[in-house]
C-alpha atoms as a PDB file:
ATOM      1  CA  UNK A   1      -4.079  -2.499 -17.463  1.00  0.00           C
ATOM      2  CA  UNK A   2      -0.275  -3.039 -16.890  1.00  0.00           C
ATOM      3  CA  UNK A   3       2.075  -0.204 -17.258  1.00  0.00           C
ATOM      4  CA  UNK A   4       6.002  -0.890 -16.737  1.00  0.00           C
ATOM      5  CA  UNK A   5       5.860   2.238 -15.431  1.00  0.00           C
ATOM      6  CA  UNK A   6       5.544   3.244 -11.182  1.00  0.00           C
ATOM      7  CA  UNK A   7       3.405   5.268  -9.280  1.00  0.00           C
ATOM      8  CA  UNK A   8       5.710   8.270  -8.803  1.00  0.00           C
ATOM      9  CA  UNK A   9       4.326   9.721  -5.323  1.00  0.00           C
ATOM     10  CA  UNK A  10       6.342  13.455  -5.242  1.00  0.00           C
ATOM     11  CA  UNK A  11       5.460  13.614  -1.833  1.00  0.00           C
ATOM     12  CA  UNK A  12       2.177  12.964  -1.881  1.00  0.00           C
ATOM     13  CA  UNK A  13       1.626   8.935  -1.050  1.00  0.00           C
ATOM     14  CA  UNK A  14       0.758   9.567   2.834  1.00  0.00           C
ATOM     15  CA  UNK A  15      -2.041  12.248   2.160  1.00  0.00           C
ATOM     16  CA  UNK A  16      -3.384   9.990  -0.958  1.00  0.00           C
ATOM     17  CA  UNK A  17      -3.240   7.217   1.605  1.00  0.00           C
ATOM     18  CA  UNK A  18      -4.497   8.481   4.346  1.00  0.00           C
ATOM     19  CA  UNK A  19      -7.729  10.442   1.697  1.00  0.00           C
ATOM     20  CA  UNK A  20      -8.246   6.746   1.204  1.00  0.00           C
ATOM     21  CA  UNK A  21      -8.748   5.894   4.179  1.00  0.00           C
ATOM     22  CA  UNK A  22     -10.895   8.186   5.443  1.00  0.00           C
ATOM     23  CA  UNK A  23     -12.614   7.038   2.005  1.00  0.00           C
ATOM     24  CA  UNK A  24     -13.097   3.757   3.004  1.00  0.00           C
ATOM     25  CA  UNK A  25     -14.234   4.360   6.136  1.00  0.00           C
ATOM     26  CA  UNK A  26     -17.383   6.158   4.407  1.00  0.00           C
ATOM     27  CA  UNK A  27     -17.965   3.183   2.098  1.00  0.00           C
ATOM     28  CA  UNK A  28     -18.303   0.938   5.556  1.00  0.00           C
ATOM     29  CA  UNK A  29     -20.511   3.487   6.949  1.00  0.00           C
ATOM     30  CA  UNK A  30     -22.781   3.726   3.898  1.00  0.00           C
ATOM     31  CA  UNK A  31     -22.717   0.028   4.172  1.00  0.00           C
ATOM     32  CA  UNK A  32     -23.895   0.239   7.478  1.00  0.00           C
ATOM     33  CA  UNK A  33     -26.829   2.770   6.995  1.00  0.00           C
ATOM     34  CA  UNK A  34     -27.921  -0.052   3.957  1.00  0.00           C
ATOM     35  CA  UNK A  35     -27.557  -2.513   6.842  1.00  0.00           C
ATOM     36  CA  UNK A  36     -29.389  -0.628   9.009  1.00  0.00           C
ATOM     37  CA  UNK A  37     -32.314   0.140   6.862  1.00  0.00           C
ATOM     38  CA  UNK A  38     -31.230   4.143   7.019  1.00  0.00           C
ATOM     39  CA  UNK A  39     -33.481   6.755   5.468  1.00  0.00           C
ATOM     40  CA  UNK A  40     -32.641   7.079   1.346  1.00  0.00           C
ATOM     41  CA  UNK A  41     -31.796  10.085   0.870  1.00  0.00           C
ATOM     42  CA  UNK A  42     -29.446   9.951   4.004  1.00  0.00           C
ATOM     43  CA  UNK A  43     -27.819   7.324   2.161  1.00  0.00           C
ATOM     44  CA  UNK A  44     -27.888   8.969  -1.543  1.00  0.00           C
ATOM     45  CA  UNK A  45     -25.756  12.374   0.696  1.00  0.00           C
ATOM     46  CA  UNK A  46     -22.855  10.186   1.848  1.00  0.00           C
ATOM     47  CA  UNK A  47     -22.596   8.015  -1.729  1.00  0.00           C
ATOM     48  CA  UNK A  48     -22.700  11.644  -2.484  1.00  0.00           C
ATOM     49  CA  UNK A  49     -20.028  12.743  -0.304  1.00  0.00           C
ATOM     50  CA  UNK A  50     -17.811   9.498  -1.436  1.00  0.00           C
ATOM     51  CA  UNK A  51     -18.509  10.590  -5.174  1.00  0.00           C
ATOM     52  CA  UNK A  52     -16.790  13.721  -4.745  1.00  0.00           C
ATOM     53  CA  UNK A  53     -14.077  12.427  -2.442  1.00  0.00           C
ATOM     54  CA  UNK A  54     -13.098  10.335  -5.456  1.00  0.00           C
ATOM     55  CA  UNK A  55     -13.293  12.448  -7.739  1.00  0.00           C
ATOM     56  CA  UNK A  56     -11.062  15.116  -5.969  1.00  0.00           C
ATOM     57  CA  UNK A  57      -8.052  12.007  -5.084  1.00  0.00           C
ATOM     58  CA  UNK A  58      -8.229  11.452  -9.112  1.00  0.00           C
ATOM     59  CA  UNK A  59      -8.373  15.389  -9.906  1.00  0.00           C
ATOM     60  CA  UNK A  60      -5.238  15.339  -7.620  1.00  0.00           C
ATOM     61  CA  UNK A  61      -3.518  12.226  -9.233  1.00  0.00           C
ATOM     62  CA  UNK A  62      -4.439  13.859 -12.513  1.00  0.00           C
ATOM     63  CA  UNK A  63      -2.459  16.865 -11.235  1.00  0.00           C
ATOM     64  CA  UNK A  64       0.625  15.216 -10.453  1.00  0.00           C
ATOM     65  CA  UNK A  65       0.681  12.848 -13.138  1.00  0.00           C
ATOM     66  CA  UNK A  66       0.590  15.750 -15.984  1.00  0.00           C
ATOM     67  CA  UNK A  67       3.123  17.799 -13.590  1.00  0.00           C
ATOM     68  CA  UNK A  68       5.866  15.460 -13.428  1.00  0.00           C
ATOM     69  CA  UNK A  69       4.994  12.162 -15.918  1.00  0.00           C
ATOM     70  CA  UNK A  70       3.921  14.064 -18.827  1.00  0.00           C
ATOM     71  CA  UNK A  71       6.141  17.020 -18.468  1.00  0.00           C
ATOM     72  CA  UNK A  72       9.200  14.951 -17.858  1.00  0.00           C
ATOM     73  CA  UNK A  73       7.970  12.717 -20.946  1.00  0.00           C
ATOM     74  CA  UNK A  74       7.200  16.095 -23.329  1.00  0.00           C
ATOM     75  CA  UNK A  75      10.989  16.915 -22.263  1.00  0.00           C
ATOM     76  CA  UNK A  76      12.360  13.310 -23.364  1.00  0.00           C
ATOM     77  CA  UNK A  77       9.832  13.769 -26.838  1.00  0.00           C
ATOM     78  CA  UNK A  78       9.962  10.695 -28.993  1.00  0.00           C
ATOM     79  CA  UNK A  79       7.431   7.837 -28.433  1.00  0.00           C
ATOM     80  CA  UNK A  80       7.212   8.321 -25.052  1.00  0.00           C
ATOM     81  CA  UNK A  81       6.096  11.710 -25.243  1.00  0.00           C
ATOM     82  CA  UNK A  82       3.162  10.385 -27.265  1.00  0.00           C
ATOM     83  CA  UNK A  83       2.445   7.639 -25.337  1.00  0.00           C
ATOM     84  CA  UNK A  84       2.081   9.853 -22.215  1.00  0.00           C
ATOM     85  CA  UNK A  85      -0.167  12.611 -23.750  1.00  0.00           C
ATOM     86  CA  UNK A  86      -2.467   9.654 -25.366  1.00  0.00           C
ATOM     87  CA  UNK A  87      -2.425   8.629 -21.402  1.00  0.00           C
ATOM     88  CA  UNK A  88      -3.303  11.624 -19.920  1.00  0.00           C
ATOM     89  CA  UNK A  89      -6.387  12.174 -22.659  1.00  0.00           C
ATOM     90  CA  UNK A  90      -7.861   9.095 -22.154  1.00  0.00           C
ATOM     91  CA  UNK A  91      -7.650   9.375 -18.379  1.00  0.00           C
ATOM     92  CA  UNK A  92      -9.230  13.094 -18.531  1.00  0.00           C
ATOM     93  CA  UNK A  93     -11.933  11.726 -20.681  1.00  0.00           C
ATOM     94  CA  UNK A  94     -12.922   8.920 -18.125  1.00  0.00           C
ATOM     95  CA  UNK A  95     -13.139  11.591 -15.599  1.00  0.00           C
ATOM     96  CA  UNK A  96     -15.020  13.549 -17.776  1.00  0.00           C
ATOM     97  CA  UNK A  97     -17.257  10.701 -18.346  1.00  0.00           C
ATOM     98  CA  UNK A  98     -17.671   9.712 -14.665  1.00  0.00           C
END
């Protein structure tokens, strides 16, 4: 999905960057323990782990998105106003969902 519109960092770009990092380094090593014919439920705890690590970046994305793109859109009103709550929804229901 295309948007015209940028990832607006506030500050925030090195710590989401370096999350994801230390995010993908715990993908390898589950990759690894598959590799290495690791116990299961070993394996099930760090998909675990990588779950949550996810799910806290895009809680934290969330965050900022509805603190500076929505709010600055809700200020602007009009179509873009709509456009960015109709955003925001549909990305809190995929969370929801995951």
């Amino acid at each position: 999905m295309e948007h015209e519109h940028s990832y607006v960092a506030h500050g925030t770009k090195d710590a989401h960057l370096k999350r994801l990092k230390r995010i993908e380094g715990q993908v390898r090593g589950i990759s690894r323990m598959v590799e290495e014919e690791q116990y299961c439920i070993d394996i099930l705890t760090q998909v675990s782990a990588v779950t949550r690590a996810l799910q806290s970046l895009s809680l934290g994305l969330l965050e900022e998105h509805l603190e500076h793109c929505v709010v600055e859109a809700v200020r602007q009103g009009g179509a873009e106003q709509e456009i960015k709550l109709k955003e925001a929804s549909a990305a809190i229901a995929r969370l929801v969902k995951s």
